[in-house]
Every structure is written in structure tokens, then in C-alpha cells.
Protein backbone atom coordinates (compact mmCIF):
# COMPACT_ATOMS: atom_id res chain seq x y z
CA UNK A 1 -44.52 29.32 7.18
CA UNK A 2 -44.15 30.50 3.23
CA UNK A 3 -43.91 28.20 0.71
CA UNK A 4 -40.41 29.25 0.11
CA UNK A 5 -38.79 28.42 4.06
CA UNK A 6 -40.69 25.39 3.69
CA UNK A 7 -39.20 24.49 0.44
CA UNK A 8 -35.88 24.75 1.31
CA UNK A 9 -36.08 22.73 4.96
CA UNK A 10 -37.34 20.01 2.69
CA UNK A 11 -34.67 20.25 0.22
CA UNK A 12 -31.98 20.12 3.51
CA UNK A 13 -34.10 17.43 4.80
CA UNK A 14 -33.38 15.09 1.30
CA UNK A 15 -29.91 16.19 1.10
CA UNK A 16 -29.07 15.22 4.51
CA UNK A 17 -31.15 12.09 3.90
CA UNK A 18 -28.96 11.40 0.52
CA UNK A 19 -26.02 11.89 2.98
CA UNK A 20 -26.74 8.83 4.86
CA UNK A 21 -28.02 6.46 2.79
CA UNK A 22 -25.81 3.95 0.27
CA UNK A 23 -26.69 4.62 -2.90
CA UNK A 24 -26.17 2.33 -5.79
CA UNK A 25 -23.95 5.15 -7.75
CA UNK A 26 -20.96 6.70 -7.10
CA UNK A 27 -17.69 5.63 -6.25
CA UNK A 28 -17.25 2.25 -4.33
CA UNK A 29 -15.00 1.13 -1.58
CA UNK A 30 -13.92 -2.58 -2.53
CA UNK A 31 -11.37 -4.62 -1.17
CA UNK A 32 -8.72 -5.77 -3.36
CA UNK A 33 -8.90 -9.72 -3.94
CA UNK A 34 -6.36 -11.64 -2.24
CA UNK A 35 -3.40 -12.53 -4.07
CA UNK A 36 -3.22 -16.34 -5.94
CA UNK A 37 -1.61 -18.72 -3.25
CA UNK A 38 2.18 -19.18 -4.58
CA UNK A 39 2.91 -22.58 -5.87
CA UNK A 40 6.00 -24.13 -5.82
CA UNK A 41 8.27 -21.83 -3.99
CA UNK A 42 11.21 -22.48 -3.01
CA UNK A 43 12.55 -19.79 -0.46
CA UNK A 44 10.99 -17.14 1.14
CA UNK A 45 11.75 -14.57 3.30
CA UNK A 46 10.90 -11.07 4.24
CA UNK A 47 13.62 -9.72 5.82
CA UNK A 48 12.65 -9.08 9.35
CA UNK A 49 15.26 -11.12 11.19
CA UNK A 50 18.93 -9.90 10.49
CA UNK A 51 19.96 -13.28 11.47
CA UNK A 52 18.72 -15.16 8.52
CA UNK A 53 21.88 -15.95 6.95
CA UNK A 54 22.07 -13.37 4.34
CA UNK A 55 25.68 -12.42 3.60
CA UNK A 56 26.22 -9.01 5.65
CA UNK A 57 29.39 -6.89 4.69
CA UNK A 58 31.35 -3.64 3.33
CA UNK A 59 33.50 -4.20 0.58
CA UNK A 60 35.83 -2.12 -1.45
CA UNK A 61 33.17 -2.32 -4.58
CA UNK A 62 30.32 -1.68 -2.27
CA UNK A 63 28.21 -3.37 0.55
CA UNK A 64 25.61 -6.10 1.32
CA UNK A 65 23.14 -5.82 4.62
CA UNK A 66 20.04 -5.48 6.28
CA UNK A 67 18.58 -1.54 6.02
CA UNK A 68 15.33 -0.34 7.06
CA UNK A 69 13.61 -3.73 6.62
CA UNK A 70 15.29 -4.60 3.55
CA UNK A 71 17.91 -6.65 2.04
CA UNK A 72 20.35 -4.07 0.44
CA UNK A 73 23.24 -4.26 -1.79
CA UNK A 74 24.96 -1.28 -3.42
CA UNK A 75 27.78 -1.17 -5.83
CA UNK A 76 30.23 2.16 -5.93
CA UNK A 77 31.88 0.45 -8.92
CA UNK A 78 31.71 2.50 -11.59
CA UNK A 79 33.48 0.77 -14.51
CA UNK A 80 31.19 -1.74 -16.56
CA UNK A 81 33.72 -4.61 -16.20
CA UNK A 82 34.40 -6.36 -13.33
């Protein structure tokens, strides 16, 4: 085998080496901390159960509701006043 052939199987050989291994450098995959426990709250609620007790209705200045997973409420009053 020439010194060239054998030069470049051991060049594949390192780079598929450097493939597998964890190196110190590059970029790394960290989990984000967990977020502070919340202190002193008073309500909380995500929205998943349309029976919760928030207000749900259409109105002539707009609407109030469960969308999607949310808790929506859009005006169609235009005027700044009320």
C-alpha cells in the first residue's frame, strides 16, 4: 500500500473517530434551569378546562371565550372611549 492510500484511511479513520467522541469544544446541548418556584400566588390556571368559570360570551363590542387552549377576548370597538 503507498504512503499516500495509507495516509488518507488514517485521516478517515481520526475523522470518523472525532465523529464519535464528546469533545470539550463546540457547541453544547444544556438544559434550561427550571424556573424559580412562584411564591405567593394567588390564582392559577391554564386554561384547559372550559368549565373553569371564566366569563364566556359574544357581545356587541366584541367577545370573551375559550379558543385553541386559550383564554381570549377581542374588542371590535373602534372608538377610544367607551
Amino acid at each position: 500500500m503507498n504512503k499516500k492510500m495509507l495516509a488518507v484511511l488514517i485521516l478517515l479513520a481520526v475523522a470518523a473517530l472525532a465523529c464519535t467522541c464528546n469533545l470539550p469544544f463546540g457547541p453544547k446541548q444544556q438544559t434550561p434551569p427550571p424556573p424559580p418556584p412562584q411564591t405567593n400566588v394567588l390564582f392559577q390556571d391554564d386554561f384547559s378546562n372550559s368549565g373553569s368559570g371564566w366569563e364566556v360570551g359574544d357581545y356587541d363590542t366584541g367577545n370573551v371565550g375559550y379558543k385553541d387552549g386559550v383564554y381570549s377576548v377581542t374588542s371590535s370597538n373602534t372608538s377610544s372611549t367607551m
